[in-house]
Protein backbone atom coordinates (compact mmCIF):
# COMPACT_ATOMS: atom_id res chain seq x y z
CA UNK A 1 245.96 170.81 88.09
CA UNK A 2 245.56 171.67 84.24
CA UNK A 3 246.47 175.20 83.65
CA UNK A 4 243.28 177.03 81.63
CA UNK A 5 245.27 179.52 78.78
CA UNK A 6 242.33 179.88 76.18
CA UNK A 7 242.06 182.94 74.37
CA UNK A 8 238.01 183.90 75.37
CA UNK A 9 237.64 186.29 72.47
CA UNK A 10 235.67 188.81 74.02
CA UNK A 11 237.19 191.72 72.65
CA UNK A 12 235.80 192.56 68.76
CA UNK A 13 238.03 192.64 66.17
CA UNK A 14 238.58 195.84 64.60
CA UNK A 15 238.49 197.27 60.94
CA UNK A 16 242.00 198.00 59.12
CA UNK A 17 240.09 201.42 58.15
CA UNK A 18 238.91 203.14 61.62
CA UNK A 19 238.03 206.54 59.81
CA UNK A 20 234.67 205.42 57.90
CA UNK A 21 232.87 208.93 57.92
CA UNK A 22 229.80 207.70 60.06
CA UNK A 23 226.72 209.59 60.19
CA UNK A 24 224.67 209.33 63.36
CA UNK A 25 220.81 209.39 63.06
CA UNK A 26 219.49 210.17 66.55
CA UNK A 27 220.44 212.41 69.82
CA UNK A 28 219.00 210.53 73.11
CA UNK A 29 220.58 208.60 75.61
CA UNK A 30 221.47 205.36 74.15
CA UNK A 31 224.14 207.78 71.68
CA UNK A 32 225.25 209.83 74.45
CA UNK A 33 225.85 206.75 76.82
CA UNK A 34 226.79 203.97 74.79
CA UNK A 35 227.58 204.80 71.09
CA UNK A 36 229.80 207.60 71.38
CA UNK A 37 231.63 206.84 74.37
CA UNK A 38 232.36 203.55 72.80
CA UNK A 39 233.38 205.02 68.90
CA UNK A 40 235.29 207.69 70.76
CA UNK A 41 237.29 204.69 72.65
CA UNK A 42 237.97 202.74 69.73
CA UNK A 43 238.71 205.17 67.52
CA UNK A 44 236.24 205.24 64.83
CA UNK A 45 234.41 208.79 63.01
CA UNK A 46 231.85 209.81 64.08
CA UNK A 47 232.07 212.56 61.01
CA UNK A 48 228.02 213.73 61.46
CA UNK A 49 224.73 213.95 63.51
CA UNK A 50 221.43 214.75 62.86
CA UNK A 51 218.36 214.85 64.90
CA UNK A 52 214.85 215.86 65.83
CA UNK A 53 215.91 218.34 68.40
CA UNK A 54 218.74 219.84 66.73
CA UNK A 55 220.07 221.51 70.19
CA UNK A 56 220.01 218.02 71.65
CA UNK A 57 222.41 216.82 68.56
CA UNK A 58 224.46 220.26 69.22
CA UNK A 59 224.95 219.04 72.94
CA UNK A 60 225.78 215.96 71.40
CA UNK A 61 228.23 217.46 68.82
CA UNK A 62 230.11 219.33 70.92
CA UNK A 63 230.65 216.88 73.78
CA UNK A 64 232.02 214.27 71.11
CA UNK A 65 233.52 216.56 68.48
CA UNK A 66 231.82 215.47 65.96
CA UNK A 67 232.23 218.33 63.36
CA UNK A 68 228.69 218.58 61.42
CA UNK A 69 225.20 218.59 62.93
CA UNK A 70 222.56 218.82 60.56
CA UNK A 71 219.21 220.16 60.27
CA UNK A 72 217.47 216.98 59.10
CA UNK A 73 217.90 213.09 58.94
CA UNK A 74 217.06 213.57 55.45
CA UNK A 75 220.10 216.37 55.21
CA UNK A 76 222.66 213.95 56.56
CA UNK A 77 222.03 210.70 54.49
CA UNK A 78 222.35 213.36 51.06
CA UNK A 79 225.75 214.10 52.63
CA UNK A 80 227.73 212.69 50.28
CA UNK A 81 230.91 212.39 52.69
CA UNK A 82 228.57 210.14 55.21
CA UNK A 83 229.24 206.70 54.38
CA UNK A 84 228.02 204.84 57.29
CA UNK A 85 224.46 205.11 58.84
CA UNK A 86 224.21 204.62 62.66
CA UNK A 87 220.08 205.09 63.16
CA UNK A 88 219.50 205.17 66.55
CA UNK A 89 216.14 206.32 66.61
CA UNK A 90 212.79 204.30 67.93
CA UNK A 91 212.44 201.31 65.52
CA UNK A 92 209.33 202.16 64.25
CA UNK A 93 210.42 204.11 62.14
CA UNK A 94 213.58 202.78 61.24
CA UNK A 95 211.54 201.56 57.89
CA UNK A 96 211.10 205.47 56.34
CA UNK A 97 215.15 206.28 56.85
CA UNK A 98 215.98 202.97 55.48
CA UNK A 99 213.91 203.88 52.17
CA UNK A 100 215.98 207.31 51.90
CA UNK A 101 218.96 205.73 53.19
CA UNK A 102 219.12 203.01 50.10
CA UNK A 103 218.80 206.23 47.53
CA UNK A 104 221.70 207.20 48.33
CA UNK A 105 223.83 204.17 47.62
CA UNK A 106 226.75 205.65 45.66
CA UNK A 107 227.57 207.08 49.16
CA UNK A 108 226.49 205.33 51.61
CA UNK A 109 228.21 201.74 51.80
CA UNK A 110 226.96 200.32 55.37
CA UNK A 111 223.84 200.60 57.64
CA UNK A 112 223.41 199.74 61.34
CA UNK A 113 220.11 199.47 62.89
CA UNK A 114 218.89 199.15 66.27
CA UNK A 115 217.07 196.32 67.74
CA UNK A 116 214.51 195.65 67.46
CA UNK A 117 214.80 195.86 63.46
CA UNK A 118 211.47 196.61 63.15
CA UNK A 119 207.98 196.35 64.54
CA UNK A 120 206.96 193.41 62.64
CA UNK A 121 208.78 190.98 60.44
CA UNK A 122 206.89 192.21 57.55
CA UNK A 123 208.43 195.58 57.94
CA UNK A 124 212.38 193.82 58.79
CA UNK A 125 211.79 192.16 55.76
CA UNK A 126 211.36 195.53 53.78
CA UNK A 127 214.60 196.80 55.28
CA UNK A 128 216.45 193.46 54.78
CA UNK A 129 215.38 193.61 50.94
CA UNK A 130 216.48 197.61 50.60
CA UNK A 131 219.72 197.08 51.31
CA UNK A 132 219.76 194.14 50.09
CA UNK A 133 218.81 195.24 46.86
CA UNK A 134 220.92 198.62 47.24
CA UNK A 135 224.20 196.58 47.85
CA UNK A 136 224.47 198.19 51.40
CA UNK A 137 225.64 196.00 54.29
CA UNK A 138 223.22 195.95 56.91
CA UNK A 139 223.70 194.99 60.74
CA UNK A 140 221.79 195.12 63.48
CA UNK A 141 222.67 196.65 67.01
CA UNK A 142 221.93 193.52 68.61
CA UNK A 143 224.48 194.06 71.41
CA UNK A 144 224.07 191.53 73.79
CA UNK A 145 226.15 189.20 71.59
CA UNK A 146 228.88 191.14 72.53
CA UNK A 147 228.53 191.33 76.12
CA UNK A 148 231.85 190.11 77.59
CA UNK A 149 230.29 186.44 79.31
CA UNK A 150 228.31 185.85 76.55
CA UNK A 151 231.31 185.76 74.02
CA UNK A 152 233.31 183.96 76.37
CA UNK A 153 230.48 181.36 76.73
CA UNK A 154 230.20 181.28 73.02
CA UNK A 155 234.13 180.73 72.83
CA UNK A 156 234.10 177.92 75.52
CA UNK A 157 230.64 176.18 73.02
CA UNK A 158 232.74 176.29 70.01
CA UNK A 159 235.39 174.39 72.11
CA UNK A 160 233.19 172.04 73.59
CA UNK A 161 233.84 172.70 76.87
CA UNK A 162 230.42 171.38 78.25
CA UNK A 163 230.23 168.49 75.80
CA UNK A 164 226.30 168.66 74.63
CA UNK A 165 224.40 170.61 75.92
CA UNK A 166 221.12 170.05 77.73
CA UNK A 167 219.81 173.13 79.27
CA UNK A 168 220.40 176.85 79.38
CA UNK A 169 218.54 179.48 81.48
CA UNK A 170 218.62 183.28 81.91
CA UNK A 171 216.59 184.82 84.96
CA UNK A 172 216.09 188.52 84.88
CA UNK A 173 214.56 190.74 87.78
CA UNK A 174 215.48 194.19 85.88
CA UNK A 175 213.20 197.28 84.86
CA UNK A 176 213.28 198.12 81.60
CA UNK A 177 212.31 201.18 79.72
CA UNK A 178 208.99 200.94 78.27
CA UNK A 179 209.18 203.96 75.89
CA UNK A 180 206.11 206.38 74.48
CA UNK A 181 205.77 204.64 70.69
CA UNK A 182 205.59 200.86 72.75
CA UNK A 183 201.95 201.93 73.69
CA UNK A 184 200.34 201.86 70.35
CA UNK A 185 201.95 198.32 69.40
CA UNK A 186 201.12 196.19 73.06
CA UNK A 187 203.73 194.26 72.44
CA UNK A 188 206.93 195.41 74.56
CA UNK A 189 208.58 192.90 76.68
CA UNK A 190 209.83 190.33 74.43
CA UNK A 191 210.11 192.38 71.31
CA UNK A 192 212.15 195.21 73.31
CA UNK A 193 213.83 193.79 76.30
CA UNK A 194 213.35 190.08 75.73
CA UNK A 195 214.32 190.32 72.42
CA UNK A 196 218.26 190.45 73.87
CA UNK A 197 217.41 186.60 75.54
CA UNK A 198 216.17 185.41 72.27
CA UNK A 199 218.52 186.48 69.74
CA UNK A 200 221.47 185.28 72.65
CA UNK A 201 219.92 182.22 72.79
CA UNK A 202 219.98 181.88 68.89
CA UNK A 203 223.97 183.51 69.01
CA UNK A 204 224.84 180.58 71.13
CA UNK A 205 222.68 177.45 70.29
CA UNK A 206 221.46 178.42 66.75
CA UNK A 207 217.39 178.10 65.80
CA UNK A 208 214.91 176.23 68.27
CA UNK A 209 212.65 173.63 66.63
CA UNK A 210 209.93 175.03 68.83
CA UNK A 211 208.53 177.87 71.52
CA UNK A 212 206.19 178.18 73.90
CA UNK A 213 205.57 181.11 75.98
CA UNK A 214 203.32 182.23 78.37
CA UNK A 215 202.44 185.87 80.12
CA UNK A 216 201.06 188.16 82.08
CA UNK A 217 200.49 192.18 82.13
CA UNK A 218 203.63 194.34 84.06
CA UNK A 219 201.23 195.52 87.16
CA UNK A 220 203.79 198.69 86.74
CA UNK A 221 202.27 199.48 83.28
CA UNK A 222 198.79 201.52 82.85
CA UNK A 223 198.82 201.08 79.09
CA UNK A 224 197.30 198.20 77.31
CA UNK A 225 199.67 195.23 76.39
CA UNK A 226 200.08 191.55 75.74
CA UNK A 227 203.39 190.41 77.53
CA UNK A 228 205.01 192.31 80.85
CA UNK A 229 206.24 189.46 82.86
CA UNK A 230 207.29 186.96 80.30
CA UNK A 231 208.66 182.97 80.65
CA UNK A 232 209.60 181.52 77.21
CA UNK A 233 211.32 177.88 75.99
CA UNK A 234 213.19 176.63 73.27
CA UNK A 235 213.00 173.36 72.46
CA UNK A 236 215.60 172.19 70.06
CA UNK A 237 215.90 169.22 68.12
CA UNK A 238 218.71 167.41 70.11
CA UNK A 239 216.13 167.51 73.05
CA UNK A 240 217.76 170.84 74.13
CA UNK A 241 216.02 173.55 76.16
CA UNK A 242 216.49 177.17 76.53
CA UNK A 243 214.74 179.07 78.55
CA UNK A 244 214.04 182.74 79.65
CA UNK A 245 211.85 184.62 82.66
CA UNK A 246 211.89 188.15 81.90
CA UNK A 247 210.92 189.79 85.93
CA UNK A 248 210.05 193.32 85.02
CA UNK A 249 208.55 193.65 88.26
CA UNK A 250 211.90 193.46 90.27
CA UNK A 251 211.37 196.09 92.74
CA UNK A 252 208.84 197.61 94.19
CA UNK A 253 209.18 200.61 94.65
CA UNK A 254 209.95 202.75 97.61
CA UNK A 255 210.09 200.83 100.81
CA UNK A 256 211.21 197.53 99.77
CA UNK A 257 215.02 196.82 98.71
CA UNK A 258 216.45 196.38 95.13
CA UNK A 259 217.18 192.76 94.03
CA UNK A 260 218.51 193.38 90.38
CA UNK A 261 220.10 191.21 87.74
CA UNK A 262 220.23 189.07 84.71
CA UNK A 263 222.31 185.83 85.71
CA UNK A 264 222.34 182.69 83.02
CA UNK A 265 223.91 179.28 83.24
CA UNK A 266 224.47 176.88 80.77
CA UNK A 267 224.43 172.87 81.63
CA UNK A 268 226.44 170.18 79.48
CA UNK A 269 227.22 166.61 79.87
CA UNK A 270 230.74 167.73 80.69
CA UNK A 271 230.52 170.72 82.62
CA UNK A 272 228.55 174.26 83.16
CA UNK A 273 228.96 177.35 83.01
CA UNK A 274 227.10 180.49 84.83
CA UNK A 275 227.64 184.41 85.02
CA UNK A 276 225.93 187.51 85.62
CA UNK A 277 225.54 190.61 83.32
CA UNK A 278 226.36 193.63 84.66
CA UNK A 279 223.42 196.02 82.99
CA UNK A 280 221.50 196.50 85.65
CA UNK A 281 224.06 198.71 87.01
CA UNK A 282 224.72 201.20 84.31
CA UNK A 283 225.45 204.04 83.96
CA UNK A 284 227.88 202.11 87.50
CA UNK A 285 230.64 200.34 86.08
CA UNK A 286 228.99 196.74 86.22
CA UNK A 287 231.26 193.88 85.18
CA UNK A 288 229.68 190.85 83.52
CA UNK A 289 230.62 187.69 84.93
CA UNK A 290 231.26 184.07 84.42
CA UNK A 291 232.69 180.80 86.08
CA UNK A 292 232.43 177.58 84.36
CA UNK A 293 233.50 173.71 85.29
CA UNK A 294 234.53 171.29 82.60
CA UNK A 295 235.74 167.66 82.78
CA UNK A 296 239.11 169.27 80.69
CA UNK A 297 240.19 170.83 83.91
CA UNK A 298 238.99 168.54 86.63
CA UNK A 299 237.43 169.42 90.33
CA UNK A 300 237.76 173.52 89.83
CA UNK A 301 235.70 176.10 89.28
CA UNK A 302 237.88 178.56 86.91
CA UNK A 303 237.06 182.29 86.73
CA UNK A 304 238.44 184.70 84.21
CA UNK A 305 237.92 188.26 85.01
CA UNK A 306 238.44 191.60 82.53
CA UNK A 307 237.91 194.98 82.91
CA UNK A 308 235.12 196.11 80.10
CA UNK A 309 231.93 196.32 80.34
CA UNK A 310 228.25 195.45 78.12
CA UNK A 311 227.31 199.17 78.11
CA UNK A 312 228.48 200.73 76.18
CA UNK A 313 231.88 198.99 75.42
CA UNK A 314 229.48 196.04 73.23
CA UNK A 315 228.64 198.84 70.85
CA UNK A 316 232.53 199.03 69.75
CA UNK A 317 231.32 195.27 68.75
CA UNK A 318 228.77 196.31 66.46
CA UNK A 319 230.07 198.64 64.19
CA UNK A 320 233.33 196.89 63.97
CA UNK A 321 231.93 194.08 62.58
CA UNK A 322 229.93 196.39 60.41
CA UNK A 323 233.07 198.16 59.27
CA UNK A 324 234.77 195.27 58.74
CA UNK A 325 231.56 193.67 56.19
CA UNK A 326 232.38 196.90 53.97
CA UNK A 327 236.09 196.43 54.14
CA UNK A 328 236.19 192.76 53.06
CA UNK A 329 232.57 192.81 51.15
CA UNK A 330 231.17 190.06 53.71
CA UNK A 331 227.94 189.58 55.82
CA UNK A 332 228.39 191.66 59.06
CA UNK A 333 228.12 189.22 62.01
CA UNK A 334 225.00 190.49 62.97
CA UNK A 335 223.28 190.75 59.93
CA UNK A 336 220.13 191.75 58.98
CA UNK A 337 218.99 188.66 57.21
CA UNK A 338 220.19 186.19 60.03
CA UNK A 339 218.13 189.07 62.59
CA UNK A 340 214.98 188.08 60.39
CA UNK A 341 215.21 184.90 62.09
CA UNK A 342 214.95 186.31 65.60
CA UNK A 343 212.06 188.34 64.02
CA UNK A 344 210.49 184.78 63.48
CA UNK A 345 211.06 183.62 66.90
CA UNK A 346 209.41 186.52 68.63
CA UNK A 347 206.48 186.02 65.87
CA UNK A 348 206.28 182.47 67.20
CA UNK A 349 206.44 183.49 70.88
CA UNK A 350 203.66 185.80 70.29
CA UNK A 351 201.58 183.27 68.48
CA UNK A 352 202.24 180.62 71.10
CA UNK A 353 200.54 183.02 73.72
CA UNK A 354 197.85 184.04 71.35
CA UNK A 355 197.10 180.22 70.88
CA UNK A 356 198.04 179.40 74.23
CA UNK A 357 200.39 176.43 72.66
CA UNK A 358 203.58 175.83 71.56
CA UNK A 359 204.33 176.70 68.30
CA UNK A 360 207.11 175.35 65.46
CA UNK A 361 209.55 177.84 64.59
CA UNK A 362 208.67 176.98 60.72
CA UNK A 363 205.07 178.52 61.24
CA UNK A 364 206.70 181.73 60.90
CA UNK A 365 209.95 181.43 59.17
CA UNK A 366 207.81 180.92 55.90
CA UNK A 367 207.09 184.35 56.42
CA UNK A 368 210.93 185.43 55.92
CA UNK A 369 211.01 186.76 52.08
């Protein structure tokens, strides 16, 4: 039986420099549960904070050690020690720091943005164009890509483990999050939580020639909105399909049992592969999975195992790679420009359920500037 040695690749490569003076834009749990528990494991600087509740980035301060907290957003990106922007902060107004952030270019050498970039591609355009314009690298927290299956899926792609591929899948029964600014945009589930499906789906198998989507409301949520429940395919030029049912009505409530998780599978000529992601267990410890079969290694199922974890070790993924575009003067590997392309393919899934139809990825594209 062929022995299976490949190096998966799952852990992110780090910068030469780990002591970039980062300053952190934002106090809530997403910083305190995932950012700097995984800077503070890999060693990077978290040198600043800043926040609307300035106890909150106190708390914050003093449980990480970061040494300055300061009154304003504003007040940190004039900091002329910060030289890295983490904004983690609702995206809706990612757009107004972005505009400050840019003025302060002779300092400030790398942004990174959550996901979504913005609320509409017109606005991830503006922010793409800043920096763009300012010379600052720009990434986007889109973390997902560095969830521990999905880069060893990628790895096993790029070594064409499956030969071609004819059909992927992800089914999630999972509750996400839908936070107070959602409810004056109505759209939330595939711009917010589905948005992680769609720009994996583009990580792995690149743009889809086509998307059609369909919908209905979250029977959970009392405010107005076009997509809870959501199903969406990719149709790619080879003949490929990807799709995606986002379940946001997974469990009940009390009385019934919990059924959570987000399990994918990818299908190939020559093999498959299918694994689990272990979010739906944080803050528990839950281990992504996968298990593949390939003609290379006949009549076995092979199983590598590790011991890290999507949240929050991804987000050492994220800024590395950010780091690492200042450092060599690259694109970071999530950058904003290629993000403006997952911008377009939620544009086009929205579309497709305005227009009940399926819609060409190049409808929207043509709105990239």
């Amino acid at each position: 039986m062929a022995e299976f040695n490949l190096d998966l690749k799952i852990d992110p490569q780090m910068p030469v420099r780990k002591d970039w003076r980062i300053g952190t834009i934002g106090a809530g749990a997403i910083i305190r549960g995932c950012h700097q528990v995984a800077y503070q494991q890999a060693g990077f600087n978290t040198y600043a904070i800043a926040s609307l509740n300035r106890s909150r980035a106190e708390e914050v301060a003093r449980d990480f050690k970061i040494p300055i907290v300061h009154n304003s957003w504003l007040d940190l990106l004039k900091d002329k020690q910060v030289e890295i922007v983490d904004i983690a902060v609702p995206p809706d107004v990612q757009l107004e720091i972005v505009r400050e952030a840019v003025k302060e270019k002779d300092h400030i050498k790398g942004i990174l943005c959550q996901k979504p970039l913005a609320m509409t591609l017109a606005e991830a355009n503006e922010i793409v164009l800043l920096c763009e314009q300012a010379g600052i690298k720009l990434a986007v927290n889109s973390n997902m890509r560095y969830d521990q299956s999905i880069r060893a899926l990628k790895t096993l792609l790029n070594h064409q483990y499956f030969g071609k591929i004819v059909l992927a899948t992800i089914d999630m029964r999972a509750i996400p999050h839908w936070q107070d600014f959602l409810k004056k945009y109505d759209r939330i589930e595939m711009l917010n939580m589905g948005i992680h499906h769609i720009d994996t789906f583009r990580y792995l198998f690149g743009d889809p020639e086509k998307v059609t989507a369909i919908t209905r409301s979250d029977p959970r949520t009392t405010f107005t909105h076009i997509d809870g429940i959501t199903q969406y395919t990719f149709k790619y030029a080879d003949d490929m399909m990807a799709t995606s049912l986002d379940d946001v009505w997974a469990w009940q409530g009390e009385g019934t049992q919990k059924d959570m998780y987000i399990r994918w599978r990818v299908e190939g000529l020559d093999g498959m592969a299918q694994g689990e992601i272990g979010w739906p267990k944080f803050p528990a410890k839950g281990l992504s999975t996968i298990r593949f079969t390939s003609r290379k290694f006949p009549d076995q199922w092979i199983e590598p195992t590790w011991d890290t974890v999507w949240f929050p070790d991804a987000f050492q993924g994220t800024m590395a790679s950010l780091l690492r575009a200042v450092e060599n003067d690259t694109l970071p590997e999530i950058n904003g420009r290629d993000n403006l392309h997952t911008m377009a393919t939620i544009d086009a899934l929205y579309l497709s359920i305005k227009e009940e139809r399926t819609v060409r990825l190049t409808e929207t594209l043509k709105n990239v500037k």
